[in-house]
N, C-alpha and C. Protein backbone atom coordinates (compact mmCIF):
# COMPACT_ATOMS: atom_id res chain seq x y z
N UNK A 1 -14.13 96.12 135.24
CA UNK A 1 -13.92 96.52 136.61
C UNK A 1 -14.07 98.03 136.77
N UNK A 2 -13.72 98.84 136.05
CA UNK A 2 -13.61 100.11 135.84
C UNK A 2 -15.50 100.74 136.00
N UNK A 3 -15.88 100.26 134.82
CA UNK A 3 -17.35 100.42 135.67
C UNK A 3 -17.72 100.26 136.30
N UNK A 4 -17.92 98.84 137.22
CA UNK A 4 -18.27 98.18 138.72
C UNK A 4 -17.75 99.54 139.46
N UNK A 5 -16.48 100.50 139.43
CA UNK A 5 -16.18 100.99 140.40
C UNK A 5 -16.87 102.81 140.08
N UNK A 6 -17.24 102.70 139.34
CA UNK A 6 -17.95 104.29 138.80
C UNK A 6 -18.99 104.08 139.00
N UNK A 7 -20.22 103.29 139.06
CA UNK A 7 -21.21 102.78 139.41
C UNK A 7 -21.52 102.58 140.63
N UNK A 8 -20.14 102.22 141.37
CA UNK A 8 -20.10 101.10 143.43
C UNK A 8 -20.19 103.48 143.60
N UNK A 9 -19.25 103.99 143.15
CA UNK A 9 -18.63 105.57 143.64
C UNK A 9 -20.11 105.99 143.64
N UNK A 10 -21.20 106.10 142.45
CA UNK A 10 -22.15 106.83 142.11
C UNK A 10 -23.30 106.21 142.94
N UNK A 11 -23.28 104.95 143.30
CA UNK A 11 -24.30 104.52 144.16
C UNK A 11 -24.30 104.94 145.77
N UNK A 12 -23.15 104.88 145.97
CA UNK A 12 -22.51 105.21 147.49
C UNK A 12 -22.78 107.00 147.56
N UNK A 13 -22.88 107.54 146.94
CA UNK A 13 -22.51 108.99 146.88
C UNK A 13 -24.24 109.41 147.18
N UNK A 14 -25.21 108.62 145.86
CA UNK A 14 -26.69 108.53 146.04
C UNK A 14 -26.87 107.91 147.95
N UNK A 15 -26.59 107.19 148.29
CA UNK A 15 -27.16 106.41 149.49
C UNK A 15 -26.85 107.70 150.51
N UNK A 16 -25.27 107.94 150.67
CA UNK A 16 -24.89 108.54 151.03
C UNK A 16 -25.26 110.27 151.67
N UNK A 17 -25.98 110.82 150.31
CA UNK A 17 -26.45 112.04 150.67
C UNK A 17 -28.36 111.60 151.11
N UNK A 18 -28.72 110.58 150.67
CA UNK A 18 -30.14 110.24 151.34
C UNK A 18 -30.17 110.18 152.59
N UNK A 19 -29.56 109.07 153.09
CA UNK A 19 -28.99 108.99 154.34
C UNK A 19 -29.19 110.07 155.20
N UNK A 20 -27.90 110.96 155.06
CA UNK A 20 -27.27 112.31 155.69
C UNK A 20 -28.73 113.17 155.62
N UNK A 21 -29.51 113.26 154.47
CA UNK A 21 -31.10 114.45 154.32
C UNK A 21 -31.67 113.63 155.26
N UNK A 22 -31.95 112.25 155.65
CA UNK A 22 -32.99 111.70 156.79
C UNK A 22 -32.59 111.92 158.26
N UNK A 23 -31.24 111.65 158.36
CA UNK A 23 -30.83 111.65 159.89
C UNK A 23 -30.84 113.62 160.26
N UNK A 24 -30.77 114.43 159.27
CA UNK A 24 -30.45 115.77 159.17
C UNK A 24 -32.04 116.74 159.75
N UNK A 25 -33.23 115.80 158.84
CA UNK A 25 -34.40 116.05 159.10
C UNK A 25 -35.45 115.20 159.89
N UNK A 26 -35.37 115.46 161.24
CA UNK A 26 -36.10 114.17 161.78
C UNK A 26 -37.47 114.52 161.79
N UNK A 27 -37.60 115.82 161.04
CA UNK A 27 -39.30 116.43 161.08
C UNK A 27 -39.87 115.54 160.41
N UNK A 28 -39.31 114.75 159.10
CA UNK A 28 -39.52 113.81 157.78
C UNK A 28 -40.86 113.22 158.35
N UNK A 29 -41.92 113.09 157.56
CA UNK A 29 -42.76 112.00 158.06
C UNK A 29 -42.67 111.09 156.85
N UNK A 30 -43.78 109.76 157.34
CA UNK A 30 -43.19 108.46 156.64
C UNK A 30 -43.40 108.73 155.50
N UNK A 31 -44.86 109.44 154.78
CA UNK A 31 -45.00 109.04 153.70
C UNK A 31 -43.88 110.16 152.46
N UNK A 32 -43.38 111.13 153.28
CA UNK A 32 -41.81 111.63 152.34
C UNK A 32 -40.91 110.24 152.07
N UNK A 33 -40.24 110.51 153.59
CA UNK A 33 -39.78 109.04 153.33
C UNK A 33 -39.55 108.26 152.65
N UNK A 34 -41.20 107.48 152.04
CA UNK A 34 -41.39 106.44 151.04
C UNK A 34 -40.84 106.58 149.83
N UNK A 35 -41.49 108.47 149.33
CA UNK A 35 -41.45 109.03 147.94
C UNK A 35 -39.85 109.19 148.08
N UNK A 36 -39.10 109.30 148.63
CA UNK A 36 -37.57 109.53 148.40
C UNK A 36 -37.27 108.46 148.45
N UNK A 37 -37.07 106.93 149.10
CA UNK A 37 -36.58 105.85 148.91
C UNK A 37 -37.50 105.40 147.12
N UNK A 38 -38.37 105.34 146.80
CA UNK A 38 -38.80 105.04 145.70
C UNK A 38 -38.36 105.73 144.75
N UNK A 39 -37.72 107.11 144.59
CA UNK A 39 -37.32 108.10 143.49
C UNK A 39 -35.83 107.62 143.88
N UNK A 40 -35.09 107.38 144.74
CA UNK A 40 -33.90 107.02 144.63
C UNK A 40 -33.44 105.43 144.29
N UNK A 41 -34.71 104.53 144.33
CA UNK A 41 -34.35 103.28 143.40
C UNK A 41 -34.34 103.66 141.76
N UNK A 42 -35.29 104.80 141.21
CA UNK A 42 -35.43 104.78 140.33
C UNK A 42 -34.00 105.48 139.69
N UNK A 43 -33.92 106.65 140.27
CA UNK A 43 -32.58 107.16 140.29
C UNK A 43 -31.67 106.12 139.90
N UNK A 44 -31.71 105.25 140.94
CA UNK A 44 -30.28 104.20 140.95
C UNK A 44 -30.59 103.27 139.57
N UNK A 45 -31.64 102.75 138.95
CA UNK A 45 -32.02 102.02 138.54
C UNK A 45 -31.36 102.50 136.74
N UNK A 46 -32.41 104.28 136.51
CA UNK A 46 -31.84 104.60 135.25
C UNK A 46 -30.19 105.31 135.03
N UNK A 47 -29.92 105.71 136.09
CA UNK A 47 -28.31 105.85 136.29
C UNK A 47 -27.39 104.31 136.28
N UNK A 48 -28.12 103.31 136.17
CA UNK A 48 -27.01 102.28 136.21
C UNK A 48 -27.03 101.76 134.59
N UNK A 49 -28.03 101.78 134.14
CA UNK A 49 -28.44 101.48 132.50
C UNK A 49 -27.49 102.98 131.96
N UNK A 50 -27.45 103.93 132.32
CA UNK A 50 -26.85 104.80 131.35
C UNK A 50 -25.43 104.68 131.86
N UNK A 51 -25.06 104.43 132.77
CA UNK A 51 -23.27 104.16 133.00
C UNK A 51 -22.98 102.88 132.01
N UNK A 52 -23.61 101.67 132.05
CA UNK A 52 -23.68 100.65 131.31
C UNK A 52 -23.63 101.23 130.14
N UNK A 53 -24.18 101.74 129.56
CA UNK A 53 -24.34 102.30 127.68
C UNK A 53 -22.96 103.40 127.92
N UNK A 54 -22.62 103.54 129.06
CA UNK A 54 -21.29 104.95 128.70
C UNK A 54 -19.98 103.69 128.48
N UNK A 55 -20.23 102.96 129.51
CA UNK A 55 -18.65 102.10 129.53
C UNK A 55 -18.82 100.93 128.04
N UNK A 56 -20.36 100.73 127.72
CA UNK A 56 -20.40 100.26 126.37
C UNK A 56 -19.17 100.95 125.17
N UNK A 57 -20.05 101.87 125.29
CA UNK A 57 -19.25 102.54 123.86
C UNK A 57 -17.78 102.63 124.03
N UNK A 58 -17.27 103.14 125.41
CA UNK A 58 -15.87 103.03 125.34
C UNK A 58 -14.87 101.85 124.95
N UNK A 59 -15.72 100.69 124.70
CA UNK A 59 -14.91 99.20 124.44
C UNK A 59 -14.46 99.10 123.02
C-alpha cells in the first residue's frame, strides 16, 4: 500500500503541473501539446518501474 500511495502522490504531482503549464499557456499549439502528453506517459511509465525496484528492495 505504501507504494500504491508514493506512486498515486508522484503521478498526481506529474498530471498536476502538466495540466497547470497548458491552461497557463493558451499560446500552446497542438503539435507541443502532443510532444508533452507523450514525454509525460513516458515519464510516468519509467518513474513507475523505478518506484517498483525502490519499494522492491525495501521488503
Amino acid at each position: 500500500m505504501n507504494g500504491s500511495f508514493t506512486k498515486g502522490l508522484l503521478i498526481g504531482s506529474i498530471i498536476g503541473a502538466s495540466v497547470s503549464m497548458m491552461m497557463g499557456n493558451n499560446m500552446m499549439d497542438r503539435r507541443s501539446r502532443k510532444r508533452m502528453m507523450r514525454t509525460g506517459r513516458n515519464v510516468f511509465r519509467k518513474s513507475g518501474n523505478i518506484i517498483g525496484d525502490v519499494v522492491d528492495l525495501f521488503r
